[in-house]
N, C-alpha and C. Protein backbone atom coordinates (compact mmCIF):
# COMPACT_ATOMS: atom_id res chain seq x y z
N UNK A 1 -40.66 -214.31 31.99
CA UNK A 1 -41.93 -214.78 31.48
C UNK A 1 -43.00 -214.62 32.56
N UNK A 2 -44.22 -214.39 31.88
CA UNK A 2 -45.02 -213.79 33.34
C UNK A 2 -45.83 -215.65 32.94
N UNK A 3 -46.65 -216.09 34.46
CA UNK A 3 -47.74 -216.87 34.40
C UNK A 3 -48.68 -216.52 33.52
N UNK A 4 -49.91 -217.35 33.41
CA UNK A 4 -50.95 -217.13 32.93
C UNK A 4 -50.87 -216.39 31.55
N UNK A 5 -50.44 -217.25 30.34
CA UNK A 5 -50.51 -216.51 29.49
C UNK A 5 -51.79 -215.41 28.99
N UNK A 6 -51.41 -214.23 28.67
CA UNK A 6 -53.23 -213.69 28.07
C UNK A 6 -53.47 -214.40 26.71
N UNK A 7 -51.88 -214.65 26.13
CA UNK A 7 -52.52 -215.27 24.36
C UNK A 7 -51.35 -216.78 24.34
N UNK A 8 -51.58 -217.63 24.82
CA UNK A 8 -51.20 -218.88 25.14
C UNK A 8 -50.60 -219.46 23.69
N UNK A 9 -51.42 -218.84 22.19
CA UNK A 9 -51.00 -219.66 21.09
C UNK A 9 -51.07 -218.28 20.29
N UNK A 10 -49.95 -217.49 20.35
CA UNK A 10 -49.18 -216.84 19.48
C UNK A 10 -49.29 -217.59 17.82
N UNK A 11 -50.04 -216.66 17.37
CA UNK A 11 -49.53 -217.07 15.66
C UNK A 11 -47.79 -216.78 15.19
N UNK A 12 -47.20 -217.60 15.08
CA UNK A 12 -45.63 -217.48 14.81
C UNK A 12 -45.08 -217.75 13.04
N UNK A 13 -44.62 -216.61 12.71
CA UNK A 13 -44.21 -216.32 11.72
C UNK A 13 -42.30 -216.87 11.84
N UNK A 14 -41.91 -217.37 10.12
CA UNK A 14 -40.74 -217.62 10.08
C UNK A 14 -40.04 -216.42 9.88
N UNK A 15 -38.74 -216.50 10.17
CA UNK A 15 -38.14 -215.26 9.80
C UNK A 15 -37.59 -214.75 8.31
N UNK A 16 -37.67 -213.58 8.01
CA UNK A 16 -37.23 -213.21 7.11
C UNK A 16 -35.38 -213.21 7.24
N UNK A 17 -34.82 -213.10 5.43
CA UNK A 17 -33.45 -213.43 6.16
C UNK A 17 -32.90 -211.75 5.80
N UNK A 18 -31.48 -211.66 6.64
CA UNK A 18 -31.22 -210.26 6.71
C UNK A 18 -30.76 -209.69 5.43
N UNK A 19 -30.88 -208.48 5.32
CA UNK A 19 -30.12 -207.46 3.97
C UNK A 19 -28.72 -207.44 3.68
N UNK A 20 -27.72 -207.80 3.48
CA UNK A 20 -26.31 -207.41 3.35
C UNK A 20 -26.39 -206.10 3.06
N UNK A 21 -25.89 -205.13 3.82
CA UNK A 21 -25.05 -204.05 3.85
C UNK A 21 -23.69 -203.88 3.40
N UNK A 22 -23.57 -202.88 2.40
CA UNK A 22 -21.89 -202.64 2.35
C UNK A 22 -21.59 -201.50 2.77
N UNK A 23 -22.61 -200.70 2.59
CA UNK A 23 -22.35 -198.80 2.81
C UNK A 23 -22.23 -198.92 4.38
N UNK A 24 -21.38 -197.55 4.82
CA UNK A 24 -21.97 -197.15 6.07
C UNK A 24 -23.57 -196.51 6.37
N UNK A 25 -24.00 -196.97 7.33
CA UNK A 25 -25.63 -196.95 7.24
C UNK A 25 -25.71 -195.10 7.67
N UNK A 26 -24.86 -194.77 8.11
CA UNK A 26 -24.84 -193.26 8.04
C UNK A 26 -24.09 -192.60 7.56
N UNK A 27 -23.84 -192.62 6.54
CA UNK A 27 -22.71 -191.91 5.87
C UNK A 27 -23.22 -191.03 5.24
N UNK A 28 -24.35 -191.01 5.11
CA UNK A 28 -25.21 -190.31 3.68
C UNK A 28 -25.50 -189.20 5.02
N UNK A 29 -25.18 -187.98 5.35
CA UNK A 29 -25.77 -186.84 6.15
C UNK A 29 -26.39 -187.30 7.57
N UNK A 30 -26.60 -188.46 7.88
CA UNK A 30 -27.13 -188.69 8.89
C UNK A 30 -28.34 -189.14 8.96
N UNK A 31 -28.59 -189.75 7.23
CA UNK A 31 -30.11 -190.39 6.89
C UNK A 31 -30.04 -191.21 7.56
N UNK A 32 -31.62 -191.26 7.79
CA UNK A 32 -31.98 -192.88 8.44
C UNK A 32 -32.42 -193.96 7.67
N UNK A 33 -32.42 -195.05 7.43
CA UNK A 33 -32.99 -195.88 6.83
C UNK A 33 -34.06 -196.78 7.07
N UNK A 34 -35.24 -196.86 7.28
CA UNK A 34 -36.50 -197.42 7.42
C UNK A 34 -35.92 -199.14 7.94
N UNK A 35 -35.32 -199.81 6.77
CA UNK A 35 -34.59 -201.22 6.87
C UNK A 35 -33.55 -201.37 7.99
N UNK A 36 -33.14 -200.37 8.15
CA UNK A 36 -31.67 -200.47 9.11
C UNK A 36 -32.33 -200.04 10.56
N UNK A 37 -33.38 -199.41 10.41
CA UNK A 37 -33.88 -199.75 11.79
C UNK A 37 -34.85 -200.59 12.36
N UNK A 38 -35.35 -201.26 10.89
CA UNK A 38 -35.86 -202.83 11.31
C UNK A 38 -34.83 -203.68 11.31
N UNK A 39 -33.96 -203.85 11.15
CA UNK A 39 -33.05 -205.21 11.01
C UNK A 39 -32.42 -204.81 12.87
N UNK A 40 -32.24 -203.84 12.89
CA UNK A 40 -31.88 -203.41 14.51
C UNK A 40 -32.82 -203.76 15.98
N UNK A 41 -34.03 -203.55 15.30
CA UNK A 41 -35.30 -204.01 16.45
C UNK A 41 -35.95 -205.20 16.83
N UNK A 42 -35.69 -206.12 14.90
CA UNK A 42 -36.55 -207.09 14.71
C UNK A 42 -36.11 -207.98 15.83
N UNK A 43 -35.27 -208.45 16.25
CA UNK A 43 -34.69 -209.76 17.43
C UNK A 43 -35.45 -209.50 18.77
N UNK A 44 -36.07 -208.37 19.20
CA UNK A 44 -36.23 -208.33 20.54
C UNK A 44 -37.38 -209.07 20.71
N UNK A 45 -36.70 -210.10 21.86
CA UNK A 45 -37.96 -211.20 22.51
C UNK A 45 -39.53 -210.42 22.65
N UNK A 46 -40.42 -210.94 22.30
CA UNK A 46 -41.17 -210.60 23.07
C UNK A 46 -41.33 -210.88 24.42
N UNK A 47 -42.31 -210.16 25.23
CA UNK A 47 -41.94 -210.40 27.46
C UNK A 47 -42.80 -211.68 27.27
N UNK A 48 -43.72 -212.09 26.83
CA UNK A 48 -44.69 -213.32 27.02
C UNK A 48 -44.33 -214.80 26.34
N UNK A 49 -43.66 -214.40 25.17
CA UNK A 49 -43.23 -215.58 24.68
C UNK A 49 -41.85 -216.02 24.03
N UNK A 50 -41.16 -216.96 24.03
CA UNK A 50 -39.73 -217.10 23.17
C UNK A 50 -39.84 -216.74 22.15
N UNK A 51 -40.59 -216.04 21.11
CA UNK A 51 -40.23 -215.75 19.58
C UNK A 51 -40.14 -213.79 19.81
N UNK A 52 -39.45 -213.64 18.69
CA UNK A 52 -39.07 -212.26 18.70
C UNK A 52 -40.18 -211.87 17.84
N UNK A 53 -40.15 -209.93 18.34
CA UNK A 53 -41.01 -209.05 17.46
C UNK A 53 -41.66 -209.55 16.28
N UNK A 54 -40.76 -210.10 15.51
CA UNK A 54 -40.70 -210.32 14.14
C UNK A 54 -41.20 -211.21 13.73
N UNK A 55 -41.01 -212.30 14.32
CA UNK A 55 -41.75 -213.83 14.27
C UNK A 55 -43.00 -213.78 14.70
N UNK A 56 -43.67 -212.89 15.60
CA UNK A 56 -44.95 -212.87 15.96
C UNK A 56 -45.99 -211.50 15.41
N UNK A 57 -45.33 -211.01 14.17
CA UNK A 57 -45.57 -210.22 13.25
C UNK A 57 -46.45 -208.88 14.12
N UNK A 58 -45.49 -208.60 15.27
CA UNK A 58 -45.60 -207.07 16.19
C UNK A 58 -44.82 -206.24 15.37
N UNK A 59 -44.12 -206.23 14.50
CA UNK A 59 -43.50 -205.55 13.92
C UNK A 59 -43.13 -206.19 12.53
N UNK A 60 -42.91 -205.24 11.38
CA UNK A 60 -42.77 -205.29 10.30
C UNK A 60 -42.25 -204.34 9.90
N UNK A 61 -41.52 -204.65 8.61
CA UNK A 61 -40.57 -203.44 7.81
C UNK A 61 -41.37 -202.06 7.61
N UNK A 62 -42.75 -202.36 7.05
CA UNK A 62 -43.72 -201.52 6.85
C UNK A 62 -43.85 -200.25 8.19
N UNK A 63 -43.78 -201.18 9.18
CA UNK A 63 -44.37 -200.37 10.30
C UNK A 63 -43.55 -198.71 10.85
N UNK A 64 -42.27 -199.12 9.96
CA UNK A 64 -41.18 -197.84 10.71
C UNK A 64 -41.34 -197.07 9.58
N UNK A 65 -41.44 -195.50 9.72
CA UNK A 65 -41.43 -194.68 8.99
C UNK A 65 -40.24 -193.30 9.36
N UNK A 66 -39.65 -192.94 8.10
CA UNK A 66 -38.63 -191.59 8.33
C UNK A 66 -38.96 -190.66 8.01
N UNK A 67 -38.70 -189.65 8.05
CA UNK A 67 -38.90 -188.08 7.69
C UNK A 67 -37.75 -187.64 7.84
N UNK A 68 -36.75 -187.65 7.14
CA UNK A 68 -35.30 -186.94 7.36
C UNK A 68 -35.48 -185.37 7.54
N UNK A 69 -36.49 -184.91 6.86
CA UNK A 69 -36.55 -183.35 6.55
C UNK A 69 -37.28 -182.70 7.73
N UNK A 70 -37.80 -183.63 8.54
CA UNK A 70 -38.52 -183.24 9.77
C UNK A 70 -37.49 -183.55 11.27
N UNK A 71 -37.03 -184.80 10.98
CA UNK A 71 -35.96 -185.43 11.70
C UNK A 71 -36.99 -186.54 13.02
N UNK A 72 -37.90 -187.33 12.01
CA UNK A 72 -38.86 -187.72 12.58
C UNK A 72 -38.96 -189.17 12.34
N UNK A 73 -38.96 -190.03 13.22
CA UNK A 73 -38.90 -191.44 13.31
C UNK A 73 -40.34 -192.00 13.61
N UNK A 74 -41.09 -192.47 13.00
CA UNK A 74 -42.37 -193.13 14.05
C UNK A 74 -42.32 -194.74 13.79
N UNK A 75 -42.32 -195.48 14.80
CA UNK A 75 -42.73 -197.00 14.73
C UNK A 75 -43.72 -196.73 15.23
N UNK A 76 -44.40 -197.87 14.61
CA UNK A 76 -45.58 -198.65 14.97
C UNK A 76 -45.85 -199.88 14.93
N UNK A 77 -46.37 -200.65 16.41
CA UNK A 77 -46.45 -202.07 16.68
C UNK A 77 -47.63 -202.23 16.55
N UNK A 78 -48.17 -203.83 16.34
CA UNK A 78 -49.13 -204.32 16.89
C UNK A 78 -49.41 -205.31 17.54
N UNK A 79 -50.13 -205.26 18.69
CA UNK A 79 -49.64 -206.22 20.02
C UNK A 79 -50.65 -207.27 18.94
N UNK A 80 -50.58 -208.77 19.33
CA UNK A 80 -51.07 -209.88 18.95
C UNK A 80 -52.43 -210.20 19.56
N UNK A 81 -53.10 -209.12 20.12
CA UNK A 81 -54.14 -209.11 20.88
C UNK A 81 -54.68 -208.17 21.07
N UNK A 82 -55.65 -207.53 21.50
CA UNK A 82 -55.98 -206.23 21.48
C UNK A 82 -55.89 -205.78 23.16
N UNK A 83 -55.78 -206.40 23.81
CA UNK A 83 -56.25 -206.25 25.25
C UNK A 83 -54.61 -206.71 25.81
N UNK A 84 -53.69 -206.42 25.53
CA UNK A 84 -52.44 -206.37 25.74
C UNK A 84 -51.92 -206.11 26.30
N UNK A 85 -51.72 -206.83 27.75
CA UNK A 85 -51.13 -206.07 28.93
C UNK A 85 -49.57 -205.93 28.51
N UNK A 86 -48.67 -206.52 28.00
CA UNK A 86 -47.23 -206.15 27.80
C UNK A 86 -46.96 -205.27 26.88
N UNK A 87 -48.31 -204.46 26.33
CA UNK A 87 -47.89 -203.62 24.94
C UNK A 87 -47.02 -202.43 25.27
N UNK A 88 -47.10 -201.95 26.77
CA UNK A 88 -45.99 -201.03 27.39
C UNK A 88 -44.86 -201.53 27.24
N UNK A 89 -44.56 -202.40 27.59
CA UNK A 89 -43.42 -203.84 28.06
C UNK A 89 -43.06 -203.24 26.31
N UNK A 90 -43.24 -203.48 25.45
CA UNK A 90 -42.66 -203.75 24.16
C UNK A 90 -42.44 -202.32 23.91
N UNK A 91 -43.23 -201.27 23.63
CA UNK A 91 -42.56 -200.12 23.76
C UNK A 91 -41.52 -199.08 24.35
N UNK A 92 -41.44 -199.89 25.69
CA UNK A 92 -40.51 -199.52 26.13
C UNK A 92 -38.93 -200.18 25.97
N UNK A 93 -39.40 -201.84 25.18
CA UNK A 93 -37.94 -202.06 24.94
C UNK A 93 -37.38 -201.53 23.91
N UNK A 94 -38.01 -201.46 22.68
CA UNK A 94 -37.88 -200.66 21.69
C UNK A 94 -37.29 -199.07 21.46
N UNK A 95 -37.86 -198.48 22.61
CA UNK A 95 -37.74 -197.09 22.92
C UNK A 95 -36.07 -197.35 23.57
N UNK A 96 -35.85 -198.33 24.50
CA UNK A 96 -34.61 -198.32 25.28
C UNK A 96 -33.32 -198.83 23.83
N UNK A 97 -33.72 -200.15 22.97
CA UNK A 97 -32.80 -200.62 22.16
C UNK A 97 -32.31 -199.05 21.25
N UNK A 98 -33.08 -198.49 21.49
CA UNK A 98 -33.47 -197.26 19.90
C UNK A 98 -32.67 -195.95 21.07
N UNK A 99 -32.62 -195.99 21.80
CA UNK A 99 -32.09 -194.76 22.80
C UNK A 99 -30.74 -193.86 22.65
N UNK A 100 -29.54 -194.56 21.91
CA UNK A 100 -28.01 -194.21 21.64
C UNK A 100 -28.22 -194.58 20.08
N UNK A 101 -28.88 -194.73 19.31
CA UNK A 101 -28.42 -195.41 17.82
C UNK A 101 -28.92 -194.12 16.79
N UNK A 102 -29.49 -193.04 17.29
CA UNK A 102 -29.92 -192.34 16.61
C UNK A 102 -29.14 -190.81 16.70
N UNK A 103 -29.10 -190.03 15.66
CA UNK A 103 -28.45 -188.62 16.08
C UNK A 103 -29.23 -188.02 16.27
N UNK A 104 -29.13 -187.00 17.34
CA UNK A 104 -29.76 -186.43 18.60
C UNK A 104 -30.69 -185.89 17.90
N UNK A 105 -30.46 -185.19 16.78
CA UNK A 105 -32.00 -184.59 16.05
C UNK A 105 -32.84 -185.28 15.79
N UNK A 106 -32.88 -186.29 16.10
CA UNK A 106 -34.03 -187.13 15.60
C UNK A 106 -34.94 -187.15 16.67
N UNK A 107 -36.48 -187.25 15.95
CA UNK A 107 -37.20 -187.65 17.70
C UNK A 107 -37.73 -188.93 17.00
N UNK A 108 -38.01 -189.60 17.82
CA UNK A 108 -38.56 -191.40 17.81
C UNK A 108 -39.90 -191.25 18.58
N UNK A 109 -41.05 -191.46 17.76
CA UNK A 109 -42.32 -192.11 18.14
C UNK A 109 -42.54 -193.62 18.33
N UNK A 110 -43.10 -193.75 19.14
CA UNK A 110 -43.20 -195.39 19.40
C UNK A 110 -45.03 -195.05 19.83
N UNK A 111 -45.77 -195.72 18.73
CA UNK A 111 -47.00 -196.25 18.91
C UNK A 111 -47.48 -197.63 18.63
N UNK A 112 -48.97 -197.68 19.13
CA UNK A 112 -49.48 -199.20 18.91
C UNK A 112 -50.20 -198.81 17.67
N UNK A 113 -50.16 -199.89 15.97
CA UNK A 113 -51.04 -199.57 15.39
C UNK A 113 -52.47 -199.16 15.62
N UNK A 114 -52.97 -198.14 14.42
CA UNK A 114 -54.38 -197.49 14.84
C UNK A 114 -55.61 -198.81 15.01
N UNK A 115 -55.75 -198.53 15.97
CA UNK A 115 -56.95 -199.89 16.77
C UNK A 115 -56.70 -201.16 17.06
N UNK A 116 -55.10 -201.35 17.79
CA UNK A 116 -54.73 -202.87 17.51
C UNK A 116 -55.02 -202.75 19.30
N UNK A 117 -55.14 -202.34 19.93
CA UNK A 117 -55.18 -202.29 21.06
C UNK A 117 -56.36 -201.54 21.95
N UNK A 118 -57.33 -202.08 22.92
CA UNK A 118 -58.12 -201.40 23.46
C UNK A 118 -58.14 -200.32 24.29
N UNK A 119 -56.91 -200.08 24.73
CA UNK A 119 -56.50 -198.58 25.65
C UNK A 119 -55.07 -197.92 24.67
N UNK A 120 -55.27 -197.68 23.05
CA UNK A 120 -54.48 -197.36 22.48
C UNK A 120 -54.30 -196.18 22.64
N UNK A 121 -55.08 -195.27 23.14
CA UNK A 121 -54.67 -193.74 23.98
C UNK A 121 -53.56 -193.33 24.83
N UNK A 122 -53.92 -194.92 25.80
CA UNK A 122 -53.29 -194.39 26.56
C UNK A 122 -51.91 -195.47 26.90
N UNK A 123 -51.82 -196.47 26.16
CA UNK A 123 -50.25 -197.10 25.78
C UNK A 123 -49.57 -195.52 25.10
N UNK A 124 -49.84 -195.27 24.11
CA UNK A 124 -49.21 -194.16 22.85
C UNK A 124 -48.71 -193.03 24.06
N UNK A 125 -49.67 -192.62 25.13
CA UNK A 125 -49.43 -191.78 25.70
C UNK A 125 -48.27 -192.26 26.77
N UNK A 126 -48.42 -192.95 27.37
CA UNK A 126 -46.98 -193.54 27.76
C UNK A 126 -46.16 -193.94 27.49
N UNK A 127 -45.67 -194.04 26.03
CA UNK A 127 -44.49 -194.56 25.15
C UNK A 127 -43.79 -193.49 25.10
N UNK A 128 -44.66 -192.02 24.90
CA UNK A 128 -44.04 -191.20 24.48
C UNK A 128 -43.81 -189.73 25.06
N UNK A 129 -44.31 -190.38 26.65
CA UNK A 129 -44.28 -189.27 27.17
C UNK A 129 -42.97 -189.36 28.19
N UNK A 130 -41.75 -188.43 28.06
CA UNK A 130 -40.54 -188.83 28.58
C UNK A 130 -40.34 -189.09 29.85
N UNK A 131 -41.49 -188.23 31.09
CA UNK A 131 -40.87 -188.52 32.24
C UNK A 131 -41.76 -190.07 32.61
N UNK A 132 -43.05 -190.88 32.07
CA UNK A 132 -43.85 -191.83 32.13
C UNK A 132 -42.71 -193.17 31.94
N UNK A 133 -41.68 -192.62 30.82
CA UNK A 133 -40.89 -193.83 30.14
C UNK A 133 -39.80 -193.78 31.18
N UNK A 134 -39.03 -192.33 32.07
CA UNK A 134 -38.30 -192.50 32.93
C UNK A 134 -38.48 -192.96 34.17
N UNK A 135 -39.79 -192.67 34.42
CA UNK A 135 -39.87 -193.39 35.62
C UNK A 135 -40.14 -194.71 35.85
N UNK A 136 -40.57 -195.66 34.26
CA UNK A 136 -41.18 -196.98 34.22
C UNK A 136 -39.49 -197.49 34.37
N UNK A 137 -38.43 -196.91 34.34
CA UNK A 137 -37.23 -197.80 33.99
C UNK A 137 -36.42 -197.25 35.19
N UNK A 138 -37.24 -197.38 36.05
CA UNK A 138 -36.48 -196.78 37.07
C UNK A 138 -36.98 -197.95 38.19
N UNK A 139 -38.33 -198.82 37.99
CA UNK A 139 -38.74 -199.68 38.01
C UNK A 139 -37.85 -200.87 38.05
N UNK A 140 -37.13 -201.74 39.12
CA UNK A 140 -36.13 -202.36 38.72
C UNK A 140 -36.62 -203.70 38.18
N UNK A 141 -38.13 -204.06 38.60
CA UNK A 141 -39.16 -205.22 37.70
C UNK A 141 -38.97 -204.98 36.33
N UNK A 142 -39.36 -203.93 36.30
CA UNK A 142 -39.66 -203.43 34.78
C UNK A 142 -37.78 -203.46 34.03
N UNK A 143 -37.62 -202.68 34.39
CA UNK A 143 -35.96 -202.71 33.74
C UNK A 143 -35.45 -204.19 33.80
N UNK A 144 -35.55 -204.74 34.60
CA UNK A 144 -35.24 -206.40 34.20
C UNK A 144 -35.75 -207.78 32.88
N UNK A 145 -37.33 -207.53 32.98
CA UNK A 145 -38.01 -207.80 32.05
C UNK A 145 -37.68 -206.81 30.87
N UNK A 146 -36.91 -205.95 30.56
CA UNK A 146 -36.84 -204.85 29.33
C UNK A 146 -35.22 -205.56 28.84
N UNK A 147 -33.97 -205.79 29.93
CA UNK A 147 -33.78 -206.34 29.53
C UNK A 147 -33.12 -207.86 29.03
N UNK A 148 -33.99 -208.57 29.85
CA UNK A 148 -34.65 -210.03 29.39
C UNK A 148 -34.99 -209.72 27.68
N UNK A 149 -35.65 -209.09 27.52
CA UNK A 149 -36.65 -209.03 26.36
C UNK A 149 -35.15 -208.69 25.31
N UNK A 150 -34.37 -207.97 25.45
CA UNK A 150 -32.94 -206.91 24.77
C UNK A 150 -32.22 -208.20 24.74
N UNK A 151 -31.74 -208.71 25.51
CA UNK A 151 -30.53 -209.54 25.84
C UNK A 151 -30.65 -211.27 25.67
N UNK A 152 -32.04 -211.57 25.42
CA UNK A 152 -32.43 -212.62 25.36
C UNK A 152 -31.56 -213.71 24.37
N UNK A 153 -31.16 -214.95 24.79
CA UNK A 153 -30.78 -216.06 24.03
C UNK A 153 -31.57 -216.89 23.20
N UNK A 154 -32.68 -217.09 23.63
CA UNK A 154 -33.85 -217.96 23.66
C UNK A 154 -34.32 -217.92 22.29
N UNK A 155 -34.03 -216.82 21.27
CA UNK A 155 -34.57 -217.06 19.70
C UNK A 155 -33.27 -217.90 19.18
């Protein structure tokens, strides 16, 4: 948890409850499912406060989109503020939870919704630019807080 909160009173949402699954979630060719990769993301703490993604409505079912025929993944967050210093912090945990769960053809976008953020150029541009994301996790601050945020008890 960093000091000085920037947004001290988080609007906090209850949680939605999960989908029962019976299928294998890849059995079908290697589709992806929009739901199955929100029910996978939704838990991660946010870095500033005890409630997850989901509860502080940074993420929503809406926000993940597939393209099987392209082999194209894009999320999209929105930080709870516009001036969002952890909005890296969240893309990059996302990007790390999302790193082994996908088959290799796939590529994964990770952006901040359009105008939820005042340097949304240039978060987007570091989410998704590979050696920006390798070297932030090479960062042993950063890789700790990533995963704090992954591994968290606290919801």
């Amino acid at each position: 948890m960093t000091l000085g909160l920037i947004n001290a009173n988080p609007v906090v949402h209850a949680k939605k409850e999960r989908v029962a699954r019976t299928e294998d979630p890849h059995a079908d060719d290697d589709a992806v499912d929009p739901l199955e990769i929100y029910d996978f993301v939704r838990d991660i703490r946010d870095p500033e406060h005890p409630y997850s993604l989901e509860q502080l409505s940074v993420l929503s079912e809406e926000s993940i989109t597939v393209d099987d025929k392209l082999g194209r993944i894009l999320i999209t967050f929105t930080p709870t503020i516009q001036h969002c210093s952890m909005a890296t912090v969240i893309g990059l945990c996302l990007r790390v939870k999302l790193k082994h769960y996908f088959p290799p053809h796939y590529k994964v976008d990770i952006k901040v919704s359009p105008g939820s953020h005042a340097n949304e150029d240039s978060v987007n541009k570091q989410l998704n630019d590979k050696e920006r994301v390798a070297a932030a996790l090479e960062n042993p601050n950063i890789c700790q807080l990533v995963d704090e945020c992954l591994y968290s008890n606290e919801l």
